[in-house]
PDB file of N, CA and C in Angstrom:
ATOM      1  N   UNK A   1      94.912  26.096  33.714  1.00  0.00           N
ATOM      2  CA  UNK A   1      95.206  24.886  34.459  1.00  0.00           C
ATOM      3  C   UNK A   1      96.715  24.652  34.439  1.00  0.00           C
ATOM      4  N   UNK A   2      97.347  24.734  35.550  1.00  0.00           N
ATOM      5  CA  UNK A   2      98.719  23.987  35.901  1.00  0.00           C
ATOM      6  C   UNK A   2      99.220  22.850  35.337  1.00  0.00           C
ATOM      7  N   UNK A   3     100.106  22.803  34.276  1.00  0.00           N
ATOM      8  CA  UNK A   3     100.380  21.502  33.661  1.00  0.00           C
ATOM      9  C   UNK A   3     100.788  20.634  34.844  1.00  0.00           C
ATOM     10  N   UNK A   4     100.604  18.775  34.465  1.00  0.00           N
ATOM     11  CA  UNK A   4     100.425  18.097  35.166  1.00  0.00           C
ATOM     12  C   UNK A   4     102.433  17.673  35.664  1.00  0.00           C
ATOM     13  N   UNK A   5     102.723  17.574  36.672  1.00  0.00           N
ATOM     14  CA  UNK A   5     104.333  17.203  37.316  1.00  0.00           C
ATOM     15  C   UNK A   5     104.252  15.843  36.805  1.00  0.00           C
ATOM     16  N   UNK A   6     105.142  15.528  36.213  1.00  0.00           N
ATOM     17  CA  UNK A   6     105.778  14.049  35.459  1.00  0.00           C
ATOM     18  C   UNK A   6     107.018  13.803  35.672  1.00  0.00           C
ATOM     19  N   UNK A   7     107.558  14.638  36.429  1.00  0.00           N
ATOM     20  CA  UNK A   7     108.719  14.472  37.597  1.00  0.00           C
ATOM     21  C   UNK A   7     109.438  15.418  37.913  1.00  0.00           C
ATOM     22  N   UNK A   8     110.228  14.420  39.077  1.00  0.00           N
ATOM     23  CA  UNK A   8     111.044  15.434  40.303  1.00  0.00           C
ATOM     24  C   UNK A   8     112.362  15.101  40.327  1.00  0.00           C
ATOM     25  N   UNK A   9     113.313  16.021  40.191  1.00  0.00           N
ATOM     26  CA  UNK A   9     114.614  15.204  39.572  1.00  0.00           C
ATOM     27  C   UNK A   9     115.392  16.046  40.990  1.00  0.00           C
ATOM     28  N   UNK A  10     116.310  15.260  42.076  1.00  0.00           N
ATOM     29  CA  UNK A  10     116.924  15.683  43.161  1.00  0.00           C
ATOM     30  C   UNK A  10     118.617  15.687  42.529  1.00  0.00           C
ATOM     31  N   UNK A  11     118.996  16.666  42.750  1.00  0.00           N
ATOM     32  CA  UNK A  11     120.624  16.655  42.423  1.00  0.00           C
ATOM     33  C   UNK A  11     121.267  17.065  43.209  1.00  0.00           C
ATOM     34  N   UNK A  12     121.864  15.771  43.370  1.00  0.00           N
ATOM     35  CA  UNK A  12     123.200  15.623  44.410  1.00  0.00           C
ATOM     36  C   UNK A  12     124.515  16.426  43.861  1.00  0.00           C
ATOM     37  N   UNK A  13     125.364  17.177  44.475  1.00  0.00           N
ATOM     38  CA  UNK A  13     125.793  18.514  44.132  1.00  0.00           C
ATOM     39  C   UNK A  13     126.842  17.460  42.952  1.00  0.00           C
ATOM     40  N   UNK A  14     126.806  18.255  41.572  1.00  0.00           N
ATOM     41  CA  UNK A  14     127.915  17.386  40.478  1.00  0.00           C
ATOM     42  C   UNK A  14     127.161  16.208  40.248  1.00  0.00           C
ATOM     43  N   UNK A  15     126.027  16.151  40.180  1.00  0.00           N
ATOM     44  CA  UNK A  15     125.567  15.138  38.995  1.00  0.00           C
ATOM     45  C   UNK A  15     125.026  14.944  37.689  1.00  0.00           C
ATOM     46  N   UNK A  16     124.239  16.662  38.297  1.00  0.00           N
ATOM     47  CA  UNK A  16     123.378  16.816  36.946  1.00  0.00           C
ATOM     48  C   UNK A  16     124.060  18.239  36.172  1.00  0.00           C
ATOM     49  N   UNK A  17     124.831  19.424  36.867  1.00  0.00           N
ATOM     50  CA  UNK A  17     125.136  20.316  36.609  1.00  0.00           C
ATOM     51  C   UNK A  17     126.749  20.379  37.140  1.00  0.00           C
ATOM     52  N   UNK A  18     127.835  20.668  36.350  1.00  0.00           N
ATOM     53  CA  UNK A  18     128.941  20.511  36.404  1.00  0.00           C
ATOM     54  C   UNK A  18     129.296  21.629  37.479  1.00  0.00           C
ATOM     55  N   UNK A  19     129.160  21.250  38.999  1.00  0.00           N
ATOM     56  CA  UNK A  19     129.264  22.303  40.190  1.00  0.00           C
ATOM     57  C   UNK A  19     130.289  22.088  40.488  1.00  0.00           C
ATOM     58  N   UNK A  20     130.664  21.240  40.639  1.00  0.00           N
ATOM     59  CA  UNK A  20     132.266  20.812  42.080  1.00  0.00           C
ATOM     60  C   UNK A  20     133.782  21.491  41.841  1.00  0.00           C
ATOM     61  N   UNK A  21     133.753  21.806  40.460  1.00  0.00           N
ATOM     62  CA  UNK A  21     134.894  22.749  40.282  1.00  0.00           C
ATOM     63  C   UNK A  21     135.083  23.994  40.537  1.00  0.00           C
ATOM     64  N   UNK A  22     133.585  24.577  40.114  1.00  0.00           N
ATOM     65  CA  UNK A  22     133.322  25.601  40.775  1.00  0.00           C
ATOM     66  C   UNK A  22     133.404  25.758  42.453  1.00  0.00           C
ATOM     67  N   UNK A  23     133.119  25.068  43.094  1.00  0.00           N
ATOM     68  CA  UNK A  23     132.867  24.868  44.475  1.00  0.00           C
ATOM     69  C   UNK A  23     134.250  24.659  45.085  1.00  0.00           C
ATOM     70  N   UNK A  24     135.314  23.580  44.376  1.00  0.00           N
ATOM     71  CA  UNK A  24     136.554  23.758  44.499  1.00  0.00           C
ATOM     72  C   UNK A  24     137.327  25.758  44.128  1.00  0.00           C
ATOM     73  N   UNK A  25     137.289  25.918  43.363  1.00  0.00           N
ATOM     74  CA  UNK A  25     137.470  27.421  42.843  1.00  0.00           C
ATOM     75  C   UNK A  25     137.021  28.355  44.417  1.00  0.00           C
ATOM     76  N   UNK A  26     136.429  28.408  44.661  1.00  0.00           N
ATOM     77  CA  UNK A  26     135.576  29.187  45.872  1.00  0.00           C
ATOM     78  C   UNK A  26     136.334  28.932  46.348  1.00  0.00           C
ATOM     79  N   UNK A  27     136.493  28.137  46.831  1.00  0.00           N
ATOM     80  CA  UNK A  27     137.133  27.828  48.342  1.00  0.00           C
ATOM     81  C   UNK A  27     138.716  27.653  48.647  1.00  0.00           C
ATOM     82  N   UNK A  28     139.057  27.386  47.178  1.00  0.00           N
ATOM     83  CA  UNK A  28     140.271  27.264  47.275  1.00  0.00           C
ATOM     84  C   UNK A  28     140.916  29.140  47.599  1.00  0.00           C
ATOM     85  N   UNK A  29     140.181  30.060  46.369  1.00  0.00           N
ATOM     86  CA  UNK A  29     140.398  31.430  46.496  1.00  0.00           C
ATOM     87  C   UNK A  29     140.405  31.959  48.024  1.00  0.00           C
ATOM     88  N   UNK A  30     139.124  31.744  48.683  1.00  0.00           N
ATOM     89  CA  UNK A  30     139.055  31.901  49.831  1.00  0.00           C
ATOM     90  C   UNK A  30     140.423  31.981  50.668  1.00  0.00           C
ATOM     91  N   UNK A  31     140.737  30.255  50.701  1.00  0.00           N
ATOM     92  CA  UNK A  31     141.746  29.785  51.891  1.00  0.00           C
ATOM     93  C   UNK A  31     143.239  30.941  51.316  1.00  0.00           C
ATOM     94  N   UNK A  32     143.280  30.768  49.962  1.00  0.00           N
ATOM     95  CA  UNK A  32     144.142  31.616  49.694  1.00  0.00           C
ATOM     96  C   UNK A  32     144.313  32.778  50.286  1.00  0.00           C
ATOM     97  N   UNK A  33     143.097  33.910  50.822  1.00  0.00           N
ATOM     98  CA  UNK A  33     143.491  35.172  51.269  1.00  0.00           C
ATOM     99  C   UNK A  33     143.824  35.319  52.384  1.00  0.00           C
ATOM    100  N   UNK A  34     144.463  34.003  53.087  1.00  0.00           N
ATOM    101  CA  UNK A  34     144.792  33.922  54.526  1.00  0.00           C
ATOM    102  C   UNK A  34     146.023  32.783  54.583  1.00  0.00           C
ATOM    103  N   UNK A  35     146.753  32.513  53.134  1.00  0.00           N
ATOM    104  CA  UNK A  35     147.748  32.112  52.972  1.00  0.00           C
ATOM    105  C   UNK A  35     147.985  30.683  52.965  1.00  0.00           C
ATOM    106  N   UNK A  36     146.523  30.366  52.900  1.00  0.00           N
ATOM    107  CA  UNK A  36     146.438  28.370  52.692  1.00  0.00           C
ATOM    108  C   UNK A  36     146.393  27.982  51.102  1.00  0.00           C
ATOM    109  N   UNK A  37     147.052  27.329  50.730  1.00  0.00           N
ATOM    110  CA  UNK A  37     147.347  26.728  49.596  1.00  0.00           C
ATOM    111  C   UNK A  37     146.523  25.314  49.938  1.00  0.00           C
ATOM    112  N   UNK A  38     145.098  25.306  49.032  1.00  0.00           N
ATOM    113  CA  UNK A  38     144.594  24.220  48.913  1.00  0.00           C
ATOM    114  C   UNK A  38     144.850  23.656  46.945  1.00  0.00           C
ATOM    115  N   UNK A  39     145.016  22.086  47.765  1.00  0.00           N
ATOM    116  CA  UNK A  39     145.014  21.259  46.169  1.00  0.00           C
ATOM    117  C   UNK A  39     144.073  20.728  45.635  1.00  0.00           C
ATOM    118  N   UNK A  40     144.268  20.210  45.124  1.00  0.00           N
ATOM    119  CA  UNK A  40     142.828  19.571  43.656  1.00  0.00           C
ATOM    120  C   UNK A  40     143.289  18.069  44.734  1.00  0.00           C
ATOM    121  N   UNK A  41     144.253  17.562  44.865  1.00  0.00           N
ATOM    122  CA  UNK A  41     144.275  16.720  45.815  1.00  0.00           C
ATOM    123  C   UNK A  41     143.871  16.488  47.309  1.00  0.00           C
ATOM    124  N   UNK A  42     144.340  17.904  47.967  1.00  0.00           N
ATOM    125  CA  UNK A  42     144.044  17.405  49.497  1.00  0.00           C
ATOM    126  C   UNK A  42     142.309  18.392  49.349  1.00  0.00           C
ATOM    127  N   UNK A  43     142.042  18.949  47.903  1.00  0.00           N
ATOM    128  CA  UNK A  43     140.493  18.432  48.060  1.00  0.00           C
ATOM    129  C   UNK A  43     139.940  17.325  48.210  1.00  0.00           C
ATOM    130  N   UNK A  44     140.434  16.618  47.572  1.00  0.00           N
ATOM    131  CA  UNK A  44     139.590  15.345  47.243  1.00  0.00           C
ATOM    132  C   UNK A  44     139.529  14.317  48.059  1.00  0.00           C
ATOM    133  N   UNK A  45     140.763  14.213  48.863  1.00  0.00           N
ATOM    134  CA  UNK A  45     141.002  13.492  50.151  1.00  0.00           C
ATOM    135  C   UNK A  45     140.022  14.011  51.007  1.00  0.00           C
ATOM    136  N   UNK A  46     140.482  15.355  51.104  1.00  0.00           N
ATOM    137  CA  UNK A  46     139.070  15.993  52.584  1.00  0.00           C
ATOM    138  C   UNK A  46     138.245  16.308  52.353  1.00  0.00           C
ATOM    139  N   UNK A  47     137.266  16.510  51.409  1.00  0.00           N
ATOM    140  CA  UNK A  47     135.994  16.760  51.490  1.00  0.00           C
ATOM    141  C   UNK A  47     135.348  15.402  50.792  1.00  0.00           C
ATOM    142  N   UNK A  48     135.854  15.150  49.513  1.00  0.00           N
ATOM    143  CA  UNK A  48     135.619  13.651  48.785  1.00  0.00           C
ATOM    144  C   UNK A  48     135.763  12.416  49.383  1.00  0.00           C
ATOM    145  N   UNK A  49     136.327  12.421  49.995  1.00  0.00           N
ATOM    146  CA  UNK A  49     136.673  11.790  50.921  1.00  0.00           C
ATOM    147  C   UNK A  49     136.347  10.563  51.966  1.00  0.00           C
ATOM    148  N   UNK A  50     137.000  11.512  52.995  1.00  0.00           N
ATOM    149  CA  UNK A  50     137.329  11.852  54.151  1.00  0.00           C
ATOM    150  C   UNK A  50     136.061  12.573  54.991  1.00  0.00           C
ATOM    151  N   UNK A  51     135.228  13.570  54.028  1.00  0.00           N
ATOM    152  CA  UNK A  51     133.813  13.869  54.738  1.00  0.00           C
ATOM    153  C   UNK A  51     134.258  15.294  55.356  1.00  0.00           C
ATOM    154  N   UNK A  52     135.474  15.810  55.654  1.00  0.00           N
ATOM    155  CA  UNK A  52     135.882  16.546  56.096  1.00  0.00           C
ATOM    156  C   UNK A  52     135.856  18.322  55.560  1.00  0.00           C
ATOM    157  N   UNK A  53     135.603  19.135  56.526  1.00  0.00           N
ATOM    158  CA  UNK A  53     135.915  20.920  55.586  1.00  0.00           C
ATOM    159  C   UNK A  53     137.071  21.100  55.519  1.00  0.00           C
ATOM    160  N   UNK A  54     137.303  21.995  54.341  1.00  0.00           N
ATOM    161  CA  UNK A  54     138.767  22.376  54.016  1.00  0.00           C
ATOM    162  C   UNK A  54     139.053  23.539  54.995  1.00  0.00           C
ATOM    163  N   UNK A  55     138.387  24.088  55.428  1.00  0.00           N
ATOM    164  CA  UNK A  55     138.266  25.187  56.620  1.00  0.00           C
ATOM    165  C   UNK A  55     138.977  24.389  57.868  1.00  0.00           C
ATOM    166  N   UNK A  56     139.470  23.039  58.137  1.00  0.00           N
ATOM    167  CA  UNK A  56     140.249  22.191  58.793  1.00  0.00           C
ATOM    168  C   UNK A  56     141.533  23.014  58.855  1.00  0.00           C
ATOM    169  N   UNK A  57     142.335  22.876  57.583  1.00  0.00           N
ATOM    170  CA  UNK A  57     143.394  23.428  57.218  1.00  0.00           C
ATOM    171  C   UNK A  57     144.036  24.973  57.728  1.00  0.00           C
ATOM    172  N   UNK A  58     142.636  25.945  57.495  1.00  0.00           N
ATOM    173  CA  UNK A  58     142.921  26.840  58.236  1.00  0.00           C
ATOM    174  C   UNK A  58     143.110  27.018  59.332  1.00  0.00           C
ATOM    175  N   UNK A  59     141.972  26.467  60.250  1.00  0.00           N
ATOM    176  CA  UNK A  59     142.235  26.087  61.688  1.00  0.00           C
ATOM    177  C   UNK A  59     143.342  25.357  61.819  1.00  0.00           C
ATOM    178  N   UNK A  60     143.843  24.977  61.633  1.00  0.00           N
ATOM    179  CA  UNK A  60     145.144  24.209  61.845  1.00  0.00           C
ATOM    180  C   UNK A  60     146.502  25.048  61.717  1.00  0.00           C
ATOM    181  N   UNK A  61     146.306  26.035  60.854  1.00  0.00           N
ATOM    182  CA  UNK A  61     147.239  27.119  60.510  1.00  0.00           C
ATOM    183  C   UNK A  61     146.973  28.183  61.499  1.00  0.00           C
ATOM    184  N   UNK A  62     146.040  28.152  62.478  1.00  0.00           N
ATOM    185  CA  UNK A  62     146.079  29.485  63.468  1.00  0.00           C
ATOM    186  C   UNK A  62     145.162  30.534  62.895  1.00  0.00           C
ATOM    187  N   UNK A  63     144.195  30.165  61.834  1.00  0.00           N
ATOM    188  CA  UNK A  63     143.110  31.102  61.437  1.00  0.00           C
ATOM    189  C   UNK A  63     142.114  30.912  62.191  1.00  0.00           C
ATOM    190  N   UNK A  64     141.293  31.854  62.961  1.00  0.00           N
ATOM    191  CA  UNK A  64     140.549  32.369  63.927  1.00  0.00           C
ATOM    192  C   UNK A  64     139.226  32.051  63.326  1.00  0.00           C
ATOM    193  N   UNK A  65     138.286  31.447  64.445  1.00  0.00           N
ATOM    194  CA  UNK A  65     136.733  30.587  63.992  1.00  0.00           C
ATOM    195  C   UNK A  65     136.162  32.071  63.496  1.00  0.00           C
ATOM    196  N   UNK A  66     136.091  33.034  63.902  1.00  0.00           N
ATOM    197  CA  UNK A  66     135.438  33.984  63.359  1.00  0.00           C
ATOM    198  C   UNK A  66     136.046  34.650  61.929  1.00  0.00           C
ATOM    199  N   UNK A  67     137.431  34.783  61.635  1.00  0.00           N
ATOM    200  CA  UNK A  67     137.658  35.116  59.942  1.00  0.00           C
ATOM    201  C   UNK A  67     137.184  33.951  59.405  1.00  0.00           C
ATOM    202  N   UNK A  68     137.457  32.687  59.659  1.00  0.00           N
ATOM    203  CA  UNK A  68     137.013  31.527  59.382  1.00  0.00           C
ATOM    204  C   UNK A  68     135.628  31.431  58.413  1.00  0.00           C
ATOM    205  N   UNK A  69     134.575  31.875  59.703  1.00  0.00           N
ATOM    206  CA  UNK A  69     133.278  32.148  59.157  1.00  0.00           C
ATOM    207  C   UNK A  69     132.729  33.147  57.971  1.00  0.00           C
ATOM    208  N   UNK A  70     133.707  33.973  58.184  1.00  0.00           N
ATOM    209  CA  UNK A  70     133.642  35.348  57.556  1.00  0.00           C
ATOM    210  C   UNK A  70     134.289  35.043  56.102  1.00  0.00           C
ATOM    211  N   UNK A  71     135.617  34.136  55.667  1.00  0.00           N
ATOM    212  CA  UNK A  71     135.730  33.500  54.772  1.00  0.00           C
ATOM    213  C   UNK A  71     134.689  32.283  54.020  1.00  0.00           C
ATOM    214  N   UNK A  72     133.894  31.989  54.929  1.00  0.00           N
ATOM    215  CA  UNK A  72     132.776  30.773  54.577  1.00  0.00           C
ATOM    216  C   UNK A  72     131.760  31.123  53.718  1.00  0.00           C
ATOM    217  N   UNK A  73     131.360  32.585  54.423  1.00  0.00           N
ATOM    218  CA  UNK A  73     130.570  33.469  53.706  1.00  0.00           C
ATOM    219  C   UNK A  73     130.760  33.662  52.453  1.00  0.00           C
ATOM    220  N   UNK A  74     131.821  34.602  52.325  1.00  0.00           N
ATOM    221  CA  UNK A  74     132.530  35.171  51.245  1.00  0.00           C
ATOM    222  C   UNK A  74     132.618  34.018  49.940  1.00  0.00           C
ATOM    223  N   UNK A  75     133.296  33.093  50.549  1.00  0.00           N
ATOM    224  CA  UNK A  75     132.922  31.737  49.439  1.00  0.00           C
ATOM    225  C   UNK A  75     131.752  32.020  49.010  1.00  0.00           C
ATOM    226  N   UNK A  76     130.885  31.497  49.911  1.00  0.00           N
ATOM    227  CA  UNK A  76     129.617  30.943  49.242  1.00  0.00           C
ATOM    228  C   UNK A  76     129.003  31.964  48.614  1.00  0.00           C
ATOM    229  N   UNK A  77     129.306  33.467  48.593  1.00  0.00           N
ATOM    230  CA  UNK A  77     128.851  34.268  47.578  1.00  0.00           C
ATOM    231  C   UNK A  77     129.773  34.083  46.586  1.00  0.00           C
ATOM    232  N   UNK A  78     130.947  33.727  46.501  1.00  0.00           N
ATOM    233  CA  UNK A  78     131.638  33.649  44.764  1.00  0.00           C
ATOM    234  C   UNK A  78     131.299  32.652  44.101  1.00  0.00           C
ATOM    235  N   UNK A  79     130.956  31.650  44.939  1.00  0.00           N
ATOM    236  CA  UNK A  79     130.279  30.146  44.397  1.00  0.00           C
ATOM    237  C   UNK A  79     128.868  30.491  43.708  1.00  0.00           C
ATOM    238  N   UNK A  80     128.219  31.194  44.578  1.00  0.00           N
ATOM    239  CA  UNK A  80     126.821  31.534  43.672  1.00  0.00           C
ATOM    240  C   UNK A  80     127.043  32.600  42.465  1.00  0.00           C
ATOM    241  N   UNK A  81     127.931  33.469  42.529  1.00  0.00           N
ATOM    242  CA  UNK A  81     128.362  33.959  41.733  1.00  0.00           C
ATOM    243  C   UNK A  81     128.677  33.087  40.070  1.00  0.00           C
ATOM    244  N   UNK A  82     129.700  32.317  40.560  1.00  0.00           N
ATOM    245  CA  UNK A  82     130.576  31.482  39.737  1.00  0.00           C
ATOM    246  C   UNK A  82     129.688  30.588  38.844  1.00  0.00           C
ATOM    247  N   UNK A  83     128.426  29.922  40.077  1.00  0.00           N
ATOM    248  CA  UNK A  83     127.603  29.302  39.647  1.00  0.00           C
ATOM    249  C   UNK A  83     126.511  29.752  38.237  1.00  0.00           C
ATOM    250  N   UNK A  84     126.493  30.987  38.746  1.00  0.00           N
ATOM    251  CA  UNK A  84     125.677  32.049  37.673  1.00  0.00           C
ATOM    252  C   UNK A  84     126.168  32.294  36.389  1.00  0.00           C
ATOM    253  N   UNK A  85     127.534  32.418  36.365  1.00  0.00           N
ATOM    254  CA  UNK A  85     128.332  32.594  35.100  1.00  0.00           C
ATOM    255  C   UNK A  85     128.778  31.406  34.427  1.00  0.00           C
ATOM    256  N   UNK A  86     129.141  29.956  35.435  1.00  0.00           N
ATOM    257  CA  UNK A  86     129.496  29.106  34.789  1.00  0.00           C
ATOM    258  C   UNK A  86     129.131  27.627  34.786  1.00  0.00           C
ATOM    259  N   UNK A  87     127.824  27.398  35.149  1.00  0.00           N
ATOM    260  CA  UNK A  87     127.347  26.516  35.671  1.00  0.00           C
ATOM    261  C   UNK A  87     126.891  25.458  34.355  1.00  0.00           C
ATOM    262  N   UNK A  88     127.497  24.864  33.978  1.00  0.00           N
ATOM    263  CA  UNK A  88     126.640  24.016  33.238  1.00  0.00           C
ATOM    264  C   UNK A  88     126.276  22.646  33.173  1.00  0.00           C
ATOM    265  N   UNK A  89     124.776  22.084  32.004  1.00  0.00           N
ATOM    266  CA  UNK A  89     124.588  21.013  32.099  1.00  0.00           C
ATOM    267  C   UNK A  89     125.753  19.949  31.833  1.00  0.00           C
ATOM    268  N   UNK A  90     125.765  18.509  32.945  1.00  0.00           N
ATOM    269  CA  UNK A  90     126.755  17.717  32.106  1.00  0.00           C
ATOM    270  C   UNK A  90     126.350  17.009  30.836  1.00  0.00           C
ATOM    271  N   UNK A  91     127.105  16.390  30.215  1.00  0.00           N
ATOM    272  CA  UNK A  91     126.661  15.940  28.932  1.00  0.00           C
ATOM    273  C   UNK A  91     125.550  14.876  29.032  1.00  0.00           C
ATOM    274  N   UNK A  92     124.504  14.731  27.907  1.00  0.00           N
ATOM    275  CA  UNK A  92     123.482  13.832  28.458  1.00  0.00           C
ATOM    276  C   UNK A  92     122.346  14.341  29.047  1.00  0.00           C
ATOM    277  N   UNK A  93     122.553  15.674  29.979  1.00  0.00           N
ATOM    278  CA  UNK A  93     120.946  16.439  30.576  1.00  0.00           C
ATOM    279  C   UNK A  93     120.650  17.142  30.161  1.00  0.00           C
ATOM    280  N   UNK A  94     119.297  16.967  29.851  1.00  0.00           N
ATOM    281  CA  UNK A  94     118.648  17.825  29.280  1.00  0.00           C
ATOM    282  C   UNK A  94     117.503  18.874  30.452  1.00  0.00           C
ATOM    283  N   UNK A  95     116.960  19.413  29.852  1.00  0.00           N
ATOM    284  CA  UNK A  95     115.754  20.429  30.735  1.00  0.00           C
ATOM    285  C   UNK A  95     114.491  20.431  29.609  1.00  0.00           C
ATOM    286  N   UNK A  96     113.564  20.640  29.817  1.00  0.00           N
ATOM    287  CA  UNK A  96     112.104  20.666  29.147  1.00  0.00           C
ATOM    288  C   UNK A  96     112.065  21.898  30.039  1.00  0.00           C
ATOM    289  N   UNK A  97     111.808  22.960  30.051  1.00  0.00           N
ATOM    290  CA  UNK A  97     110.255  23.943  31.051  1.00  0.00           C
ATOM    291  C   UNK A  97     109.555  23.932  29.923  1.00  0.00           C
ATOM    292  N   UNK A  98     108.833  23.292  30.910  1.00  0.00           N
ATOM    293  CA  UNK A  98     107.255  22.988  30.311  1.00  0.00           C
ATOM    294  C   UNK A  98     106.007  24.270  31.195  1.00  0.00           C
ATOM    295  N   UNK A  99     106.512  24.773  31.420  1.00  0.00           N
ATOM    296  CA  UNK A  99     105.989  26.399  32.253  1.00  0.00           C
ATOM    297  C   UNK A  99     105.680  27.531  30.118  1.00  0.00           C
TER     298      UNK A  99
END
């Protein structure tokens, strides 16, 4: 018998698992291989924000929607990467598997 669900916990990215630096890291590397210097600041303005992608910046610099994409990618595999190696709980959460 399937133990009984006693809850469902939704995490909003950086609440429960210390992600957003990581996610900063990605992307910042990224913009880097096409010569954009992103900050811990005009992160936080444009995506924290502002609501905005940092992929703005590039476009704005004359980087092409298709390397663009092709950099988007590439992120989001070092992010899952990054995530894998360095992802951890913030202080205070815990986990049970109860499996």
């Amino acid at each position: 018998m399937a133990p009984k669900l006693t809850a469902i916990l939704w995490d909003h990215d950086g609440v429960l698992v210390d992600t957003e630096r990581l996610y900063f890291r990605a992307t910042r590397d990224m913009l880097a291989r096409v010569g954009v210097e992103l900050t811990v600041e005009e992160y936080q303005q444009w995506l924290l924000i502002e609501g905005r992608g940092a992929w703005n910046l590039a476009e704005e610099r004359g980087v092409r929607k298709d390397e663009i994409d092709k950099l988007r990618a590439a992120r989001d595999d070092l992010y899952q990467d990054l995530l894998m190696r360095g992802g951890r709980a913030l202080r205070g959460i815990f986990c049970i598997d109860t499996r």
